[in-house]
PDB file of N, CA and C in Angstrom:
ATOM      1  N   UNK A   1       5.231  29.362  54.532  1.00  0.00           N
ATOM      2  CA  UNK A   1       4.823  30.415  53.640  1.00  0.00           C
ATOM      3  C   UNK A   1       3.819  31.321  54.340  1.00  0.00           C
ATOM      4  N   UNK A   2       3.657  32.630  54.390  1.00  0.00           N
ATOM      5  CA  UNK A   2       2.972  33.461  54.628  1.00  0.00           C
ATOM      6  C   UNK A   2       1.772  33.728  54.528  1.00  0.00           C
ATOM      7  N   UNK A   3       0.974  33.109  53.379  1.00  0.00           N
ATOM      8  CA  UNK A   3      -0.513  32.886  53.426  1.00  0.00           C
ATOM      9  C   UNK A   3      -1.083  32.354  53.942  1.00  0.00           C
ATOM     10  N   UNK A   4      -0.148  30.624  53.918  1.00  0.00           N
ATOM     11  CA  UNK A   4       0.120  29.723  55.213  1.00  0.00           C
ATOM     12  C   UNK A   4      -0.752  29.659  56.517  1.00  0.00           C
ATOM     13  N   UNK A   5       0.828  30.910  56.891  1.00  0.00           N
ATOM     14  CA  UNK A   5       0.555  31.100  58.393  1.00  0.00           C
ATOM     15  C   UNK A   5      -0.831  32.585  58.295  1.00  0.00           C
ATOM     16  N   UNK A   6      -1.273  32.691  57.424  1.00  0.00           N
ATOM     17  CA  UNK A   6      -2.315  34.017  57.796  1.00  0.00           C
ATOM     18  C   UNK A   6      -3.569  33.411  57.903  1.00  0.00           C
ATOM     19  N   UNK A   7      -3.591  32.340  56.609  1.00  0.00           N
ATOM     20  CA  UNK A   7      -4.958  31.625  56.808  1.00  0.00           C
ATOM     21  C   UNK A   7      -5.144  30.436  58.123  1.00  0.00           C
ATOM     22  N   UNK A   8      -4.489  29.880  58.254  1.00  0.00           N
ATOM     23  CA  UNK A   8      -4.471  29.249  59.666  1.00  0.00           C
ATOM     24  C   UNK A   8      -5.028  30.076  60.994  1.00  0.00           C
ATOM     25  N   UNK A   9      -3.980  30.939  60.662  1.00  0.00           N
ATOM     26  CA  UNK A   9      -4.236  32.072  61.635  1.00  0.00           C
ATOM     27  C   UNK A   9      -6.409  32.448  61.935  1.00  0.00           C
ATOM     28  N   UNK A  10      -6.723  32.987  60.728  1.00  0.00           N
ATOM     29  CA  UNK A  10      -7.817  32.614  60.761  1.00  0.00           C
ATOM     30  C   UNK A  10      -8.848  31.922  61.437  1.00  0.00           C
ATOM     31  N   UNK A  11      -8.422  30.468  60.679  1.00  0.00           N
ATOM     32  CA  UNK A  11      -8.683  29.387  61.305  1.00  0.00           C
ATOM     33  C   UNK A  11      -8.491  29.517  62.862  1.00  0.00           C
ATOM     34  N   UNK A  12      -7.830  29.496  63.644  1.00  0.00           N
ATOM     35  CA  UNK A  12      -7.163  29.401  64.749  1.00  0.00           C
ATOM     36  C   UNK A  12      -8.295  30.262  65.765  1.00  0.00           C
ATOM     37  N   UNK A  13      -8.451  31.501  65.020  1.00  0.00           N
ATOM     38  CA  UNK A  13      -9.177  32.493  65.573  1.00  0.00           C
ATOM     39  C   UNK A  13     -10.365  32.285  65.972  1.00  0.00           C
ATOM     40  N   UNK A  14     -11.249  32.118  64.407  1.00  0.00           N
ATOM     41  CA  UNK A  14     -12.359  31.264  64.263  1.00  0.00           C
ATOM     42  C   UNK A  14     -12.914  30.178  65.668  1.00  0.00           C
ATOM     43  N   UNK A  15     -11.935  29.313  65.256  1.00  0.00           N
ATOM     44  CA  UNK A  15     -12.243  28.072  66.251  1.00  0.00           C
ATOM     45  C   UNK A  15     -12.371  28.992  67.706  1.00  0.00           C
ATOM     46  N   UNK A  16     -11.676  29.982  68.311  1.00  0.00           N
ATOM     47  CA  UNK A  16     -11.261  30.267  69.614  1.00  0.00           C
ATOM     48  C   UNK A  16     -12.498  30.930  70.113  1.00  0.00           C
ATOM     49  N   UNK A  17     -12.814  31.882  68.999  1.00  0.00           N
ATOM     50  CA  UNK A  17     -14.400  32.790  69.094  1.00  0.00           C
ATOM     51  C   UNK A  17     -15.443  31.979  69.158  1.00  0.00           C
ATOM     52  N   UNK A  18     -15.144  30.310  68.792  1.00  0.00           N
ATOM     53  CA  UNK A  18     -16.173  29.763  68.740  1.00  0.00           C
ATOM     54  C   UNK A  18     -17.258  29.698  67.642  1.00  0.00           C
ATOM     55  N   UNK A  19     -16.662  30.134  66.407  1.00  0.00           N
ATOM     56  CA  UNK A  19     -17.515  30.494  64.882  1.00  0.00           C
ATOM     57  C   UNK A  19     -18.044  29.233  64.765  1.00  0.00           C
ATOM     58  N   UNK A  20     -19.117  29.070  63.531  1.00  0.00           N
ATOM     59  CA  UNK A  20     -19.530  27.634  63.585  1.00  0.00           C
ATOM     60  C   UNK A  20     -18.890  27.515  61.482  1.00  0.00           C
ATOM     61  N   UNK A  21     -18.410  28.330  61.386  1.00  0.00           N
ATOM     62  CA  UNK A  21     -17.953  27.606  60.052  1.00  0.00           C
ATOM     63  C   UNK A  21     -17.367  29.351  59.522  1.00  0.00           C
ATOM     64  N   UNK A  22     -15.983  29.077  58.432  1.00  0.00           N
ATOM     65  CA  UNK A  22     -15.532  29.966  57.465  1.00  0.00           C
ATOM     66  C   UNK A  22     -16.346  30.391  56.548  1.00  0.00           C
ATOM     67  N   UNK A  23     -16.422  31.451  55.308  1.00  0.00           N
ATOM     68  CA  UNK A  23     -16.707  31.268  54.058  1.00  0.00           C
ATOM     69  C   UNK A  23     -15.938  32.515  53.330  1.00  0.00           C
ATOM     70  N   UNK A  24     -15.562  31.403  52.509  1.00  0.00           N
ATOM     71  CA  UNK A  24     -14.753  32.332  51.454  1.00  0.00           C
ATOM     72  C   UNK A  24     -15.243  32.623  50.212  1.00  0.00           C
ATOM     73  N   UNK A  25     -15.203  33.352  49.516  1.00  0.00           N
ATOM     74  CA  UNK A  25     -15.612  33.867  48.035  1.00  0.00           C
ATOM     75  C   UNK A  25     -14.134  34.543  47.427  1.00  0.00           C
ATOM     76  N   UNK A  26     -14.338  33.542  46.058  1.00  0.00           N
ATOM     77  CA  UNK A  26     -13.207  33.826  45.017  1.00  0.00           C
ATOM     78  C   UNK A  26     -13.151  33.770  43.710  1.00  0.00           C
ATOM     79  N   UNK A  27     -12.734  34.355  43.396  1.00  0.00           N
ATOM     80  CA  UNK A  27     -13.001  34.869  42.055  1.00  0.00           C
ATOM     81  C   UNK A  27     -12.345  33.169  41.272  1.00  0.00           C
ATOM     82  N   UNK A  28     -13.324  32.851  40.170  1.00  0.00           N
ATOM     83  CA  UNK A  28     -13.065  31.732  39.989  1.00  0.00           C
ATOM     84  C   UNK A  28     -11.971  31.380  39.090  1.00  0.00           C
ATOM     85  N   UNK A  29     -11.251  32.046  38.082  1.00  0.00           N
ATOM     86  CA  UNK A  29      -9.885  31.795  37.988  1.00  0.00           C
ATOM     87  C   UNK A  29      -8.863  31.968  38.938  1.00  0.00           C
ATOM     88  N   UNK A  30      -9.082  31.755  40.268  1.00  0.00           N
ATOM     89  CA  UNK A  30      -8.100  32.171  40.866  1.00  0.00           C
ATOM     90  C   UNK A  30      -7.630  30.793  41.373  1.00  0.00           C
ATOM     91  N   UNK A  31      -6.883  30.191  40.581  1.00  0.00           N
ATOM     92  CA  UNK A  31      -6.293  28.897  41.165  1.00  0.00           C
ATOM     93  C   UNK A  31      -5.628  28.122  42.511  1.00  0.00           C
ATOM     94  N   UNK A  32      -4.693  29.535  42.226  1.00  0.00           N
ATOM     95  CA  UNK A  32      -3.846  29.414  43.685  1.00  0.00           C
ATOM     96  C   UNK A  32      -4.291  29.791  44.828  1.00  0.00           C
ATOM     97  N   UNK A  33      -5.540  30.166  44.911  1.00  0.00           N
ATOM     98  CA  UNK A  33      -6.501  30.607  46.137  1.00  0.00           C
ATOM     99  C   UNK A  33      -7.459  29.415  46.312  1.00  0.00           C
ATOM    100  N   UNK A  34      -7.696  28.969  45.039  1.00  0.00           N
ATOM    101  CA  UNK A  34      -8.563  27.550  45.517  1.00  0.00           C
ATOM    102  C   UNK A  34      -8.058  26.438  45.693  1.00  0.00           C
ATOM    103  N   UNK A  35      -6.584  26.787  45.802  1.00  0.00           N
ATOM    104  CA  UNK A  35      -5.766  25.243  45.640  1.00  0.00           C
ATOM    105  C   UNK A  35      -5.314  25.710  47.336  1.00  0.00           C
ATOM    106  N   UNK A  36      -5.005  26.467  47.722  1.00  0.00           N
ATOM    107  CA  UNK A  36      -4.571  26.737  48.962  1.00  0.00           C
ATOM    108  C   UNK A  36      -5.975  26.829  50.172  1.00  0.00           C
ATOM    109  N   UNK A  37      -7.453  27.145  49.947  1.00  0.00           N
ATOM    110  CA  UNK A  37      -8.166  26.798  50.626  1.00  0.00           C
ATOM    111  C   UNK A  37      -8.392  25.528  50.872  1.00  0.00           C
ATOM    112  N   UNK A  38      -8.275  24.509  49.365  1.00  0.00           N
ATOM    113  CA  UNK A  38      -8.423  23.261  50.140  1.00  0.00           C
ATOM    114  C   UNK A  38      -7.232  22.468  50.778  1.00  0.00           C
ATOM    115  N   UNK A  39      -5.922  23.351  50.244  1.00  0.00           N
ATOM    116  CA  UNK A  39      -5.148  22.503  51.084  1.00  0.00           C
ATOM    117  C   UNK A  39      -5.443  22.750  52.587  1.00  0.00           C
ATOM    118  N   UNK A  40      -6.186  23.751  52.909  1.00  0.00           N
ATOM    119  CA  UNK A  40      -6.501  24.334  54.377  1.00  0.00           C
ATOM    120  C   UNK A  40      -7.332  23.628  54.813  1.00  0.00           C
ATOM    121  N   UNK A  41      -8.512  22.711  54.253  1.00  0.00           N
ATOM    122  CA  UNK A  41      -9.667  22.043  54.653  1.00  0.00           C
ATOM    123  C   UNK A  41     -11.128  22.688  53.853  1.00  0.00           C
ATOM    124  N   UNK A  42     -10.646  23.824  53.441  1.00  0.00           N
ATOM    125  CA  UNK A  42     -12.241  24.335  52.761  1.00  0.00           C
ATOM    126  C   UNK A  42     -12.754  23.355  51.678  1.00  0.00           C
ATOM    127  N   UNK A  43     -13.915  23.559  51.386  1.00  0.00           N
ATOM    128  CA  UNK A  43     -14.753  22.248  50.553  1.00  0.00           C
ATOM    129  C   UNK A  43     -15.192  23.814  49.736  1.00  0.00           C
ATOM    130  N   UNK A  44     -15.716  23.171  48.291  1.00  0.00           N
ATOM    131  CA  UNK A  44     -16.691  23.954  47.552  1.00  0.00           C
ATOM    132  C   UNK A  44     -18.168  24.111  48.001  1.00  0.00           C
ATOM    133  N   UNK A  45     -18.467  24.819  48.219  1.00  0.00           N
ATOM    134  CA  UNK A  45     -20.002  25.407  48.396  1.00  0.00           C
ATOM    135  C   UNK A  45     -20.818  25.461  47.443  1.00  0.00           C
ATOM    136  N   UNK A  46     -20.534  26.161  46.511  1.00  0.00           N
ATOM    137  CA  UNK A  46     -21.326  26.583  45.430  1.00  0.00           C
ATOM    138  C   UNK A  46     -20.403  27.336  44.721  1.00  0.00           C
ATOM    139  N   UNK A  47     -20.570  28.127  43.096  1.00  0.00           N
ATOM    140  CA  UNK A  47     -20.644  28.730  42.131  1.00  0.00           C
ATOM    141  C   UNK A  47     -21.400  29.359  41.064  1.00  0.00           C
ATOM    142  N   UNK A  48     -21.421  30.820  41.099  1.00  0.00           N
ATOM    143  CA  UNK A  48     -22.054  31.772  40.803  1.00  0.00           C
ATOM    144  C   UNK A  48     -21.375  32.311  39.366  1.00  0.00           C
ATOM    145  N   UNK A  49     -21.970  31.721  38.332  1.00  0.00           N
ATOM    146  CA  UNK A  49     -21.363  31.627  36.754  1.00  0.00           C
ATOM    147  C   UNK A  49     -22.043  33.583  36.606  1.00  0.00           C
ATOM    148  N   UNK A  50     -20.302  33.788  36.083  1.00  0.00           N
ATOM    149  CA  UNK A  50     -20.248  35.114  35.434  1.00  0.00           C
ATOM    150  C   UNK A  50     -20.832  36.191  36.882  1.00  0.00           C
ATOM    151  N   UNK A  51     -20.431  36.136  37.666  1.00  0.00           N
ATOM    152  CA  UNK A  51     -20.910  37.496  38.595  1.00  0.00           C
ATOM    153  C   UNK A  51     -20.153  38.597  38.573  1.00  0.00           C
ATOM    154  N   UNK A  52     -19.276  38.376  38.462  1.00  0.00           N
ATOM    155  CA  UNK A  52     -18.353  39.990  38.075  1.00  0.00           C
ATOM    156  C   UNK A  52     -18.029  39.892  37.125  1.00  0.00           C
ATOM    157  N   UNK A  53     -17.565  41.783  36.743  1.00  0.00           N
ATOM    158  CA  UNK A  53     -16.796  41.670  35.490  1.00  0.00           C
ATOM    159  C   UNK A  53     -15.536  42.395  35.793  1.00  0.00           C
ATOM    160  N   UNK A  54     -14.736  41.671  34.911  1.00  0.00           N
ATOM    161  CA  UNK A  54     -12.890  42.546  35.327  1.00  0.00           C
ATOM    162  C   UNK A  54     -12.074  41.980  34.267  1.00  0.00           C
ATOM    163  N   UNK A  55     -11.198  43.108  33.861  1.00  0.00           N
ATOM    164  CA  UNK A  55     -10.204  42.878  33.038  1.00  0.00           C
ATOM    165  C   UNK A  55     -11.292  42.242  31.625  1.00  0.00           C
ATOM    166  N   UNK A  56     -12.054  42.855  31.155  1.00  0.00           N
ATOM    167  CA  UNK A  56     -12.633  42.817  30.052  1.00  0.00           C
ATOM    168  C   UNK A  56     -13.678  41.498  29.991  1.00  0.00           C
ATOM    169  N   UNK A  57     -13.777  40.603  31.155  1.00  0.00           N
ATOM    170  CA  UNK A  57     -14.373  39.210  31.231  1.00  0.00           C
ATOM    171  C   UNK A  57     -15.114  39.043  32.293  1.00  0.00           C
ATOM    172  N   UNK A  58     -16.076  38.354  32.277  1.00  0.00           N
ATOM    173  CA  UNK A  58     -17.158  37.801  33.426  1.00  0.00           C
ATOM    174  C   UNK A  58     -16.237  36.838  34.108  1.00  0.00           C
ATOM    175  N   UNK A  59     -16.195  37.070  35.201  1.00  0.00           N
ATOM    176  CA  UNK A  59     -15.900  36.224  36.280  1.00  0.00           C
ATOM    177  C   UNK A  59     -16.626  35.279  36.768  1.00  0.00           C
ATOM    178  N   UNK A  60     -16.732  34.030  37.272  1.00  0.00           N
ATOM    179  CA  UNK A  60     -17.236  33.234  38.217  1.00  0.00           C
ATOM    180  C   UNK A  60     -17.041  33.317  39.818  1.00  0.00           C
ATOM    181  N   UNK A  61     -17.749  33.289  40.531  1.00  0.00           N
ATOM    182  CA  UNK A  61     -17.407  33.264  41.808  1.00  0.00           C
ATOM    183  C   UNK A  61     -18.116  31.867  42.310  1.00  0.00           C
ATOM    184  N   UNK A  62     -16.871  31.457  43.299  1.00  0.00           N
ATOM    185  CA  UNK A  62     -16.440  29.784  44.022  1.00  0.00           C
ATOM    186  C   UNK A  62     -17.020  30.624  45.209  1.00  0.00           C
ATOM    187  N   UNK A  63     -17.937  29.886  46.231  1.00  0.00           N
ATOM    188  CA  UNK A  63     -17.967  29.978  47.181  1.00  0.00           C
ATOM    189  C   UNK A  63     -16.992  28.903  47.730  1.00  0.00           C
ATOM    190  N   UNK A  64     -15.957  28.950  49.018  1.00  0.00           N
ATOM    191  CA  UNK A  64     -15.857  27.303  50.004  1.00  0.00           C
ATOM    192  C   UNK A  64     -16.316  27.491  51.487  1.00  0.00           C
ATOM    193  N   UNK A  65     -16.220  27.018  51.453  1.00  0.00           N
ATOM    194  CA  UNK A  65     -16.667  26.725  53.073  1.00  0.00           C
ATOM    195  C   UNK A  65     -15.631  25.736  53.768  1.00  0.00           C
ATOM    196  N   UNK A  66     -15.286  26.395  55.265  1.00  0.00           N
ATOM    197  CA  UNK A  66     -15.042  25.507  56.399  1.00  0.00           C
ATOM    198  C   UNK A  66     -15.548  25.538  57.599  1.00  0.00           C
ATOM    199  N   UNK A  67     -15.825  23.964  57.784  1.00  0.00           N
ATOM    200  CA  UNK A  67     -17.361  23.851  58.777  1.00  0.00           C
ATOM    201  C   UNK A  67     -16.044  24.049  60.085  1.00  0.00           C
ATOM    202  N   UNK A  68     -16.277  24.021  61.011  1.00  0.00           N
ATOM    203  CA  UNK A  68     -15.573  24.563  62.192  1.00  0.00           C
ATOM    204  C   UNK A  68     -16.805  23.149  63.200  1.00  0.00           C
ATOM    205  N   UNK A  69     -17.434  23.528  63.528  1.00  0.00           N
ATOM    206  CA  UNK A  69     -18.288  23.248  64.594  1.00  0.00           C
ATOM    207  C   UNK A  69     -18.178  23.214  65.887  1.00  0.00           C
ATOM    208  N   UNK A  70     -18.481  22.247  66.633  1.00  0.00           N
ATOM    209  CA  UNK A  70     -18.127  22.024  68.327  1.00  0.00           C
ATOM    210  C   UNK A  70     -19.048  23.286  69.114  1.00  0.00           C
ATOM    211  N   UNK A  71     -19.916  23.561  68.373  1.00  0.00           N
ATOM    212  CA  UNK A  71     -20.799  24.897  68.923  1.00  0.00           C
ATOM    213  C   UNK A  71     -21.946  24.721  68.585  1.00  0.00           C
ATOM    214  N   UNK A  72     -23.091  23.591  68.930  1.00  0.00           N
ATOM    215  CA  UNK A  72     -24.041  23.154  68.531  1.00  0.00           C
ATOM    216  C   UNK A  72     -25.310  23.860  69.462  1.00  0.00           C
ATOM    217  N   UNK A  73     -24.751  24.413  71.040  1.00  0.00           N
ATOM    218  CA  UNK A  73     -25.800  25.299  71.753  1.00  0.00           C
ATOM    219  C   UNK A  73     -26.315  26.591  71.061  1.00  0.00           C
ATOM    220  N   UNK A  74     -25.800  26.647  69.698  1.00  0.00           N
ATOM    221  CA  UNK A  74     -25.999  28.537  69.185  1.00  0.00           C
ATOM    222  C   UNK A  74     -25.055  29.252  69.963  1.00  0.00           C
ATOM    223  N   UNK A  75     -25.393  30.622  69.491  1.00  0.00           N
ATOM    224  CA  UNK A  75     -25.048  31.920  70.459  1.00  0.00           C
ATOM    225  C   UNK A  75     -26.387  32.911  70.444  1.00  0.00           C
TER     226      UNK A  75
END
């Protein structure tokens, strides 16, 4: 699947640049975005009750996170 291969992709990148971790922010009904980060490895971070508003309703925002590491000298 195409999100699949985009978020990997990511990933892939990430690791190559040497990042020391992802972070994503999502709007918190968004199921299929939080079901597909963790199938990727992202963990929950945190949540930010009601930060936006859209489509007539307060939103929540999910932080996740993916730790990457192997880059413990800094940059």
């Amino acid at each position: 699947m195409l999100h699949l291969c985009i978020l990997q992709h990511l990933i892939d990148s990430a690791k190559r640049f040497k990042y020391h971790n992802i972070i994503a922010v999502i709007a918190g009904d968004n199921e299929a975005s939080i079901k597909l980060h963790r199938k990727m490895g992202f963990q929950t971070a945190g949540c930010i009750k009601e930060a936006g508003y859209k489509f007539d309703r307060w939103l929540d925002v999910i932080y996740m996170q993916y730790i990457i590491g192997g880059n413990d000298s800094g940059r």
